[in-house]
Protein backbone atom coordinates (compact mmCIF):
# COMPACT_ATOMS: atom_id res chain seq x y z
CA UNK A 1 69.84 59.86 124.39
CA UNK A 2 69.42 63.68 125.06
CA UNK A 3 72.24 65.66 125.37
CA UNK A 4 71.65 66.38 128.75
CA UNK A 5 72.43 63.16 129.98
CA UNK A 6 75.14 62.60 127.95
CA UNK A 7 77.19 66.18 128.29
CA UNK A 8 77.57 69.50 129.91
CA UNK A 9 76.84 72.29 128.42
CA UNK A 10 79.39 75.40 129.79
CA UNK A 11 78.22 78.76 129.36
CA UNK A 12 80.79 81.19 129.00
CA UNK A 13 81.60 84.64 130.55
CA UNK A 14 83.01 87.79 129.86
CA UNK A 15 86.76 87.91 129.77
CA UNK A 16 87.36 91.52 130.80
CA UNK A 17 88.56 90.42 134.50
CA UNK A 18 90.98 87.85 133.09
CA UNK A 19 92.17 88.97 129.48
CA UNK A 20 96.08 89.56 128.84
CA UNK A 21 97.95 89.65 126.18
CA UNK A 22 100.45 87.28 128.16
CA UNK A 23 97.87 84.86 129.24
CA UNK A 24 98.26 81.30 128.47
CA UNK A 25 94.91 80.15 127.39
CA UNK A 26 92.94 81.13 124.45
CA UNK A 27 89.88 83.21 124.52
CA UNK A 28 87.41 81.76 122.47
CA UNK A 29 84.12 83.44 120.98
CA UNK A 30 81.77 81.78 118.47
CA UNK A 31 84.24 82.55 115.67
CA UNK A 32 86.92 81.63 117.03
CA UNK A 33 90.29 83.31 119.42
CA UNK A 34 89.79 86.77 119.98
CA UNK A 35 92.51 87.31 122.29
CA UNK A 36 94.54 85.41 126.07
CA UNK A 37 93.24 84.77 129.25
CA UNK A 38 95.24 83.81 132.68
CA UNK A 39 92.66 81.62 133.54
CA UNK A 40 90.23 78.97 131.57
CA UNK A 41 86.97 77.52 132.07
CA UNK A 42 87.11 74.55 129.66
CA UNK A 43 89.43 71.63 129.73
CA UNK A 44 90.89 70.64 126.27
CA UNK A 45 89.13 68.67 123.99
CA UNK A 46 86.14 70.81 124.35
CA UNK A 47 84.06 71.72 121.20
CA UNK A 48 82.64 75.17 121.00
CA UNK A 49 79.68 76.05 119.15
CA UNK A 50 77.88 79.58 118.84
CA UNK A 51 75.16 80.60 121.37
CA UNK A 52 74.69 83.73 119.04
CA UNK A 53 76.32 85.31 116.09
CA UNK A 54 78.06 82.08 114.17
CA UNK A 55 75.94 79.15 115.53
CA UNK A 56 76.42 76.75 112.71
CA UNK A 57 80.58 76.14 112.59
CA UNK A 58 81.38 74.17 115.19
CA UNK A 59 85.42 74.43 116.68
CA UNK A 60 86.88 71.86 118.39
CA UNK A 61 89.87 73.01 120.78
CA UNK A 62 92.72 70.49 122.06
CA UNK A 63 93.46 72.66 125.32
CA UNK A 64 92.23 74.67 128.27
CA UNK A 65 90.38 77.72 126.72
CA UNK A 66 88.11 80.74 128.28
CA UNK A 67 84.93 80.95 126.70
CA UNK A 68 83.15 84.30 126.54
CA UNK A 69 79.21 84.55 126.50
CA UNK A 70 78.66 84.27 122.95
CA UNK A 71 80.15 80.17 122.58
CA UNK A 72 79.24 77.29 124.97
CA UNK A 73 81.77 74.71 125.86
CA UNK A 74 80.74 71.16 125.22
CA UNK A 75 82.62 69.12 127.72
CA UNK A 76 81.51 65.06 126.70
CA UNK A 77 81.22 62.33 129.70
CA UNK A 78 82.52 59.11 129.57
CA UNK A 79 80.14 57.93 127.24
CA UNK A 80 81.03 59.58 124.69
CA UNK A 81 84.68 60.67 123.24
CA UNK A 82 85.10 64.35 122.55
CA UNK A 83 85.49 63.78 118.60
CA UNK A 84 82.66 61.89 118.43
CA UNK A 85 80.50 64.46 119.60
CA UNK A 86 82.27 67.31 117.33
CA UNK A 87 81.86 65.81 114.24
CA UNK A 88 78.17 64.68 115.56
CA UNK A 89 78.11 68.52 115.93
CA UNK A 90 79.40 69.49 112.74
CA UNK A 91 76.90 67.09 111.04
CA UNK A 92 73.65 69.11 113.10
CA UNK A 93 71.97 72.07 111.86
CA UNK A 94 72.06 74.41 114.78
CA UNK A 95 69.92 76.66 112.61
CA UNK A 96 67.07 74.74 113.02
CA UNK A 97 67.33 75.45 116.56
CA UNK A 98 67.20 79.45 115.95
CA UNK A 99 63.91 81.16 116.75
CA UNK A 100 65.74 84.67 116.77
CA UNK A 101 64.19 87.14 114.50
CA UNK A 102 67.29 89.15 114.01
CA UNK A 103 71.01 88.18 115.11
CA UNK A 104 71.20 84.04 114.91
CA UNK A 105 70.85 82.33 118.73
CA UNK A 106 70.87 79.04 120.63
CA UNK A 107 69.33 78.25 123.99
CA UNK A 108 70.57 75.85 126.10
CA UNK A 109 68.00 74.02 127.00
CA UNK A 110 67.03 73.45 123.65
CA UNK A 111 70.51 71.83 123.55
CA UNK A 112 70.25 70.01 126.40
CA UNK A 113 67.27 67.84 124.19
CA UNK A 114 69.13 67.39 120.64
CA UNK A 115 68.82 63.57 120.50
CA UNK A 116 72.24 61.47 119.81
CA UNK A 117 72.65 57.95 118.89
CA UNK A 118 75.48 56.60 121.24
CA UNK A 119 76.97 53.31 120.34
CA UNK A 120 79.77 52.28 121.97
CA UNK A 121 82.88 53.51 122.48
CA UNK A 122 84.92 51.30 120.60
CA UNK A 123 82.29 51.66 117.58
CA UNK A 124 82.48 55.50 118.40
CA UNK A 125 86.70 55.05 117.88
CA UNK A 126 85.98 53.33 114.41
CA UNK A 127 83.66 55.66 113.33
CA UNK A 128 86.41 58.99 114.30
CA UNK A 129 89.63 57.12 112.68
CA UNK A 130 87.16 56.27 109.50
CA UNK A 131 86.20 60.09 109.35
CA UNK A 132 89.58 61.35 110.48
CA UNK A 133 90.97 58.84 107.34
CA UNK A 134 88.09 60.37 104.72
CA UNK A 135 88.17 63.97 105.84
CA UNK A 136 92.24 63.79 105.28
CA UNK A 137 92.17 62.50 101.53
CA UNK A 138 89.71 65.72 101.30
CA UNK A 139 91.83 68.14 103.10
CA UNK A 140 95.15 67.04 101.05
CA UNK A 141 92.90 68.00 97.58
CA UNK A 142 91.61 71.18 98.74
CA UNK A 143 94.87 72.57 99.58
CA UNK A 144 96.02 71.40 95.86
CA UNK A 145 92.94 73.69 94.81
CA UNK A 146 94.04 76.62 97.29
CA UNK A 147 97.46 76.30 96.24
CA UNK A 148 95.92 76.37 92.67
CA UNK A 149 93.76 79.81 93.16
CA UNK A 150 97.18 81.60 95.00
CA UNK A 151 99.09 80.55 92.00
CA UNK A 152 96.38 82.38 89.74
CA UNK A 153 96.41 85.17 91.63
CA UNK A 154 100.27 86.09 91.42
CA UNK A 155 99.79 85.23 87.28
CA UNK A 156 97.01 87.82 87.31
CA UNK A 157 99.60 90.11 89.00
CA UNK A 158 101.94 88.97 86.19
CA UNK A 159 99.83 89.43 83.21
CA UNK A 160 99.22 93.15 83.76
CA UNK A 161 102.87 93.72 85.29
CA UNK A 162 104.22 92.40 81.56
CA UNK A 163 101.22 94.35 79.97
CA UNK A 164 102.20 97.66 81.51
CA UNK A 165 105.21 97.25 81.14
CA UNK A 166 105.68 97.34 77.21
CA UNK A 167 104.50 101.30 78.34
CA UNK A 168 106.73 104.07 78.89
CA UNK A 169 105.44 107.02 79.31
CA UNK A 170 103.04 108.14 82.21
CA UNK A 171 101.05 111.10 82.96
CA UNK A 172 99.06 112.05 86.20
CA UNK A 173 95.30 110.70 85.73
CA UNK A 174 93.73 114.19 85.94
CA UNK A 175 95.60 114.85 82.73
CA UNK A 176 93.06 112.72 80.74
CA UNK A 177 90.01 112.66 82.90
CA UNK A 178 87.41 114.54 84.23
CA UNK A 179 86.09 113.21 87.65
CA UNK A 180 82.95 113.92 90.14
CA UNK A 181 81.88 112.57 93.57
CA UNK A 182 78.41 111.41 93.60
CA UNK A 183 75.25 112.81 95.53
CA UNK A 184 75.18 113.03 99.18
CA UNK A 185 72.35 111.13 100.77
CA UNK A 186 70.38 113.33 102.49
CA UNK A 187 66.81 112.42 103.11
CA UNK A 188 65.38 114.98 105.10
CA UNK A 189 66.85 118.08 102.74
CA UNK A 190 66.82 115.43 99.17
CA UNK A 191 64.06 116.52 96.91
CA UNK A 192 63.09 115.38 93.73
CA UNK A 193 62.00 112.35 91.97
CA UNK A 194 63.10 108.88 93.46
CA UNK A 195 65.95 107.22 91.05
CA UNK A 196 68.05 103.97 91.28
CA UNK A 197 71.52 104.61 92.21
CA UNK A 198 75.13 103.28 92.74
CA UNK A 199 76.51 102.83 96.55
CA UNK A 200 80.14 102.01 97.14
CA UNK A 201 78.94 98.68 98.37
CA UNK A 202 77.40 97.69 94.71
CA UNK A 203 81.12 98.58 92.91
CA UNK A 204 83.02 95.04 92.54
CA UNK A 205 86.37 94.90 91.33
CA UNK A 206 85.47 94.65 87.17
CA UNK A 207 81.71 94.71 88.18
CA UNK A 208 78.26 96.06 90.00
CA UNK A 209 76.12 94.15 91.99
CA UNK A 210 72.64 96.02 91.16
CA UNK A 211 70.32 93.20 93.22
CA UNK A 212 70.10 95.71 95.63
CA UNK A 213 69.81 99.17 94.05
CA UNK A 214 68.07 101.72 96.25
CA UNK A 215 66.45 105.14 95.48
CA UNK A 216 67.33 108.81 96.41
CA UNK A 217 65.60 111.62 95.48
CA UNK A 218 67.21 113.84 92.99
CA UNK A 219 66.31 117.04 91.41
CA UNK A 220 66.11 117.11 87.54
CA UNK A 221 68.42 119.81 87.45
CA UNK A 222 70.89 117.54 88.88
CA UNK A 223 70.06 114.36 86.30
CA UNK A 224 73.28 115.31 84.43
CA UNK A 225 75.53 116.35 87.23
CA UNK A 226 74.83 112.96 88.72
CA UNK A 227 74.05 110.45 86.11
CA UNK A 228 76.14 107.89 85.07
CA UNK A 229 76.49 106.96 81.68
CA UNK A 230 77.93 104.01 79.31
CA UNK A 231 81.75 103.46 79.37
CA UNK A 232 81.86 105.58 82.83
CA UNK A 233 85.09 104.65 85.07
CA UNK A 234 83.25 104.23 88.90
CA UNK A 235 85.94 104.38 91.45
CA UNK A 236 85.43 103.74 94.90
CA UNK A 237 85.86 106.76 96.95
CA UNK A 238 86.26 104.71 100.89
CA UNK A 239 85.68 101.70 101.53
CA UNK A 240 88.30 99.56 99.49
CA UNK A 241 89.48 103.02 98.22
CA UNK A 242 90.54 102.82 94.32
CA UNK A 243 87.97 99.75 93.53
CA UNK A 244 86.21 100.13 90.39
CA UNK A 245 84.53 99.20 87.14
CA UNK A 246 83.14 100.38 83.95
CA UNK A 247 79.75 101.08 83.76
CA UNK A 248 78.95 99.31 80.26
CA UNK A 249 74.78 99.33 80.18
CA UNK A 250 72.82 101.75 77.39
CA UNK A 251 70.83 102.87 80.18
CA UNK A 252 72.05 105.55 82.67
CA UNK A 253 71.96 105.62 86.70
CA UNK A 254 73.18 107.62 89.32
CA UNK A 255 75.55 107.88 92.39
CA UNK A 256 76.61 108.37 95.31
CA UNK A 257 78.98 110.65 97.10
CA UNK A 258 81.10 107.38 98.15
CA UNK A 259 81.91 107.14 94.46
CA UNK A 260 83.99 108.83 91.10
CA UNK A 261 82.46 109.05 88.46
CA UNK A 262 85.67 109.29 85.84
CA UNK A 263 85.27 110.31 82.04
CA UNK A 264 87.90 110.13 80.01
CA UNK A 265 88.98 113.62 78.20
CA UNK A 266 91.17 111.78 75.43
CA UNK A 267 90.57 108.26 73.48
CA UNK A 268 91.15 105.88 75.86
CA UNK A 269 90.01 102.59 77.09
CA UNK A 270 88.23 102.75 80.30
CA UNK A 271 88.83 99.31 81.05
CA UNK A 272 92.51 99.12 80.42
CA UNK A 273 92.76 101.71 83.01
CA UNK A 274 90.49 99.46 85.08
CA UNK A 275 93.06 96.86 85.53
CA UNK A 276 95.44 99.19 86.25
CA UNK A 277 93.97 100.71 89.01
CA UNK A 278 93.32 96.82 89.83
CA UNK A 279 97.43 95.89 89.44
CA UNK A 280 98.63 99.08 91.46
CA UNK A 281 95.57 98.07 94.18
CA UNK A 282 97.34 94.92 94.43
CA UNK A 283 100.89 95.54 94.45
CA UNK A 284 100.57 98.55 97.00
CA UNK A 285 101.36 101.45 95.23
CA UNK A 286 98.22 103.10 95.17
CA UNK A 287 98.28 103.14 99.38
CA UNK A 288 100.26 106.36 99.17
CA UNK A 289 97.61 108.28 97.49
CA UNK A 290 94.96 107.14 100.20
CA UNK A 291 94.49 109.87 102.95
CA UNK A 292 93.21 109.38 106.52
CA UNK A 293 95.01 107.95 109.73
CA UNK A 294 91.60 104.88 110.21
CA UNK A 295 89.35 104.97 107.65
CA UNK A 296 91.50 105.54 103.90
CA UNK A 297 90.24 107.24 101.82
CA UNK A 298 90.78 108.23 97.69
CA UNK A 299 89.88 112.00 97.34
CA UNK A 300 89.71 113.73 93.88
CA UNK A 301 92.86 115.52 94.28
CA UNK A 302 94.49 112.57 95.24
CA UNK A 303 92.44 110.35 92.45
CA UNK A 304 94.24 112.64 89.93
CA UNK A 305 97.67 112.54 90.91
CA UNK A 306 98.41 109.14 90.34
CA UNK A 307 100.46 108.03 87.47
CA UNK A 308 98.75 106.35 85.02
CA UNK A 309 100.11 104.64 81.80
CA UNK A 310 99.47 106.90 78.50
CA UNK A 311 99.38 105.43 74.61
CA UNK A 312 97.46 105.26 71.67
CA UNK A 313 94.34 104.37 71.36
CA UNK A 314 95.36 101.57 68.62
CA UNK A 315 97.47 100.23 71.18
CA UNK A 316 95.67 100.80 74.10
CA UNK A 317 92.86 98.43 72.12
CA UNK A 318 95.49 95.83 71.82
CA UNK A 319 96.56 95.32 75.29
CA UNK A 320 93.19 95.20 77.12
CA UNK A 321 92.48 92.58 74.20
CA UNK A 322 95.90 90.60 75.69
CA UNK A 323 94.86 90.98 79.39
CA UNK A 324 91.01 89.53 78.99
CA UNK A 325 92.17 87.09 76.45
CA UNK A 326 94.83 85.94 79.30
CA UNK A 327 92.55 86.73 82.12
CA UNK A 328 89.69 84.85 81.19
CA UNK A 329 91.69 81.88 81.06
CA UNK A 330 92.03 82.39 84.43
CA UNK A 331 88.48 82.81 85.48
CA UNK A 332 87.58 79.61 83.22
CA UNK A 333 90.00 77.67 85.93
CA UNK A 334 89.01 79.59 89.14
CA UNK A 335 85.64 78.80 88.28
CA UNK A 336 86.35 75.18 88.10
CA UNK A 337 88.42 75.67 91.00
CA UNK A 338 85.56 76.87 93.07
CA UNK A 339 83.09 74.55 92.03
CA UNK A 340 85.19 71.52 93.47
CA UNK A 341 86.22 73.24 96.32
CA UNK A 342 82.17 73.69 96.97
CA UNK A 343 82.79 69.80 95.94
CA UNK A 344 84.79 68.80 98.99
CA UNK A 345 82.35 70.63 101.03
CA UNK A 346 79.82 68.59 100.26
CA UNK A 347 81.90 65.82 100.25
CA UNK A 348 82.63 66.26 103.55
CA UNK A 349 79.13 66.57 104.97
CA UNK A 350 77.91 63.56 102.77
CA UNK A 351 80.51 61.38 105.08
CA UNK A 352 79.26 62.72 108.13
CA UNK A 353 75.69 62.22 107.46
CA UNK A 354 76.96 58.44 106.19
CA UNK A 355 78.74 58.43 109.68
CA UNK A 356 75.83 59.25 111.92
CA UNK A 357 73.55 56.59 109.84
CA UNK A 358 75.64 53.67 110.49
CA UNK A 359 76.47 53.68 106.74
CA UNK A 360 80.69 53.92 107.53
């Protein structure tokens, strides 16, 4: 049967004439609340799924809600009950239903003739308790693993806490660097020849995405002012202010304004002071060196005024060998971590499709 004849499809509405903070029903869009109504325009048990933006997570919502124009409202008839049909709809790809070219849509009347198997509704209740039963022996093993990656996070935050902490004396960092901001982009007054180069969007924490490199003209006369060269320090200057990693490729490239480009002026080990910029990122104390009320920011004066651990080189050596030796042990279990959370995932749409065969 088409869906048409077996729900209604509720459009939704903008919620400027009844949002309040004080309201008592949740305003839904295709990701999910964005803020409370006074009135509603779904009863519960409703399942929501994205007319455009997120069109492929389905949310299923126990009480009266106010949908806004970006989410229908599935509202089931008698013929079919209201799980059912969400995990019928978390089991559908909705994308192939998108003809947009640019932000992902639905129509409704292409919803109105998705095709659903409807047995009965006592075969429908078997069917919901056996996936309600399957779906919670999943649930209670990926909050193990989430427990699990929390738990490697705080030892993270414990391996460089006891690393640092073996070191006593600190200096501010513009004692033992030398740091420039990158190129501004300008293309109507850039000149030169077109070269690769580093946006604050390709710095990772530890890494670079480079699968998306683009070009901006520089000058040769600028090649050194703005290259970047092996065993650089590239610290985000906005963005996620303070993020960084060591460039460690033979070859050079350049930058951007949005970036430092930090050399060291003494023997040091770029990457120790990697994860340290990492550890003090994470425990909050680098926030008082961002500037800006919105949008923080890390300036150069600011980049060299914060504290940094100081010791010798020999030593230096020794502790980033501790942290990656400890870290990595880490990553080798995250890794498996993700992999079976990607597991359940699958898991989880295997029983569905199993489900809505008849094979459950």
């Amino acid at each position: 049967m088409k869906w048409k004849e077996l729900l209604e499809i509720r459009s939704g509405k903008n919620q400027k004439s009844v949002i309040d903070p004080n309201g008592q029903y949740p305003i839904y869009g295709s990701g999910g609340i964005i803020g409370y109504a006074t009135e509603y325009l779904c009863p519960p048990k409703t399942t929501i799924v994205g007319r455009k933006g997120t069109i492929n997570s389905p949310i299923f919502v126990n009480e009266s809600f106010w949908n806004v124009d970006t989410a229908f409202g599935l509202i089931p008839s008698s013929k079919l009950l209201p799980k059912y049909l969400y995990y019928f709809c978390c089991h559908f790809n909705f994308t192939a239903l998108d003809k947009s070219t640019t932000i992902p849509s639905l129509a409704k009347r292409d919803l109105e003739n998705i095709e659903m198997n409807v047995p009965s509704l006592d075969e429908q209740s078997r069917i919901v308790s056996r996936i309600d039963e399957l779906f919670s022996e999943i649930d209670k093993a990926v909050d193990t693993l989430k427990a699990t990656k929390e738990q490697l996070a705080v030892y993270r935050q414990s391996v460089l806490k006891d690393a640092f902490a073996c070191i006593t004396e600190y200096v501010p960092f513009g004692k033992i660097i030398s740091s420039r901001l990158g190129k501004m982009l300008d293309k109507q007054k850039n000149v030169g020849v077109p070269c690769k180069y580093l946006r604050n969007i390709n710095v990772r924490w530890f890494s670079f995405d480079l699968s998306d490199l683009q070009d901006m003209k520089i000058e040769e006369s600028e090649f050194e002012k703005y290259t970047i060269c092996k065993n650089d320090l590239v610290i985000c200057e906005g963005g996620e202010p303070g993020r960084c990693a060591v460039w460690e490729k033979d070859e050079t490239i350049f930058y951007q304004k949005a970036l430092h480009r930090v050399r060291f002026t003494v023997k040091a080990e770029p990457r120790l002071y990697m994860y340290y910029l990492w550890y003090i990122a994470q425990n909050g104390l680098l926030n008082k060196f961002y500037t800006g009320t919105g949008i923080k920011h890390l300036t150069g004066q600011s980049l060299e005024k914060i504290p940094v651990p100081i010791t010798d080189i020999g030593e230096q050596k020794r502790l980033l060998e501790l942290i990656e030796m400890r870290l990595s042990v880490c990553d080798s279990i995250e890794k498996t971590v993700d992999a079976a959370l990607a597991q359940a995932d699958a898991m989880q749409q295997s029983i569905l499709k199993q489900a809505f065969e008849g094979k459950i």
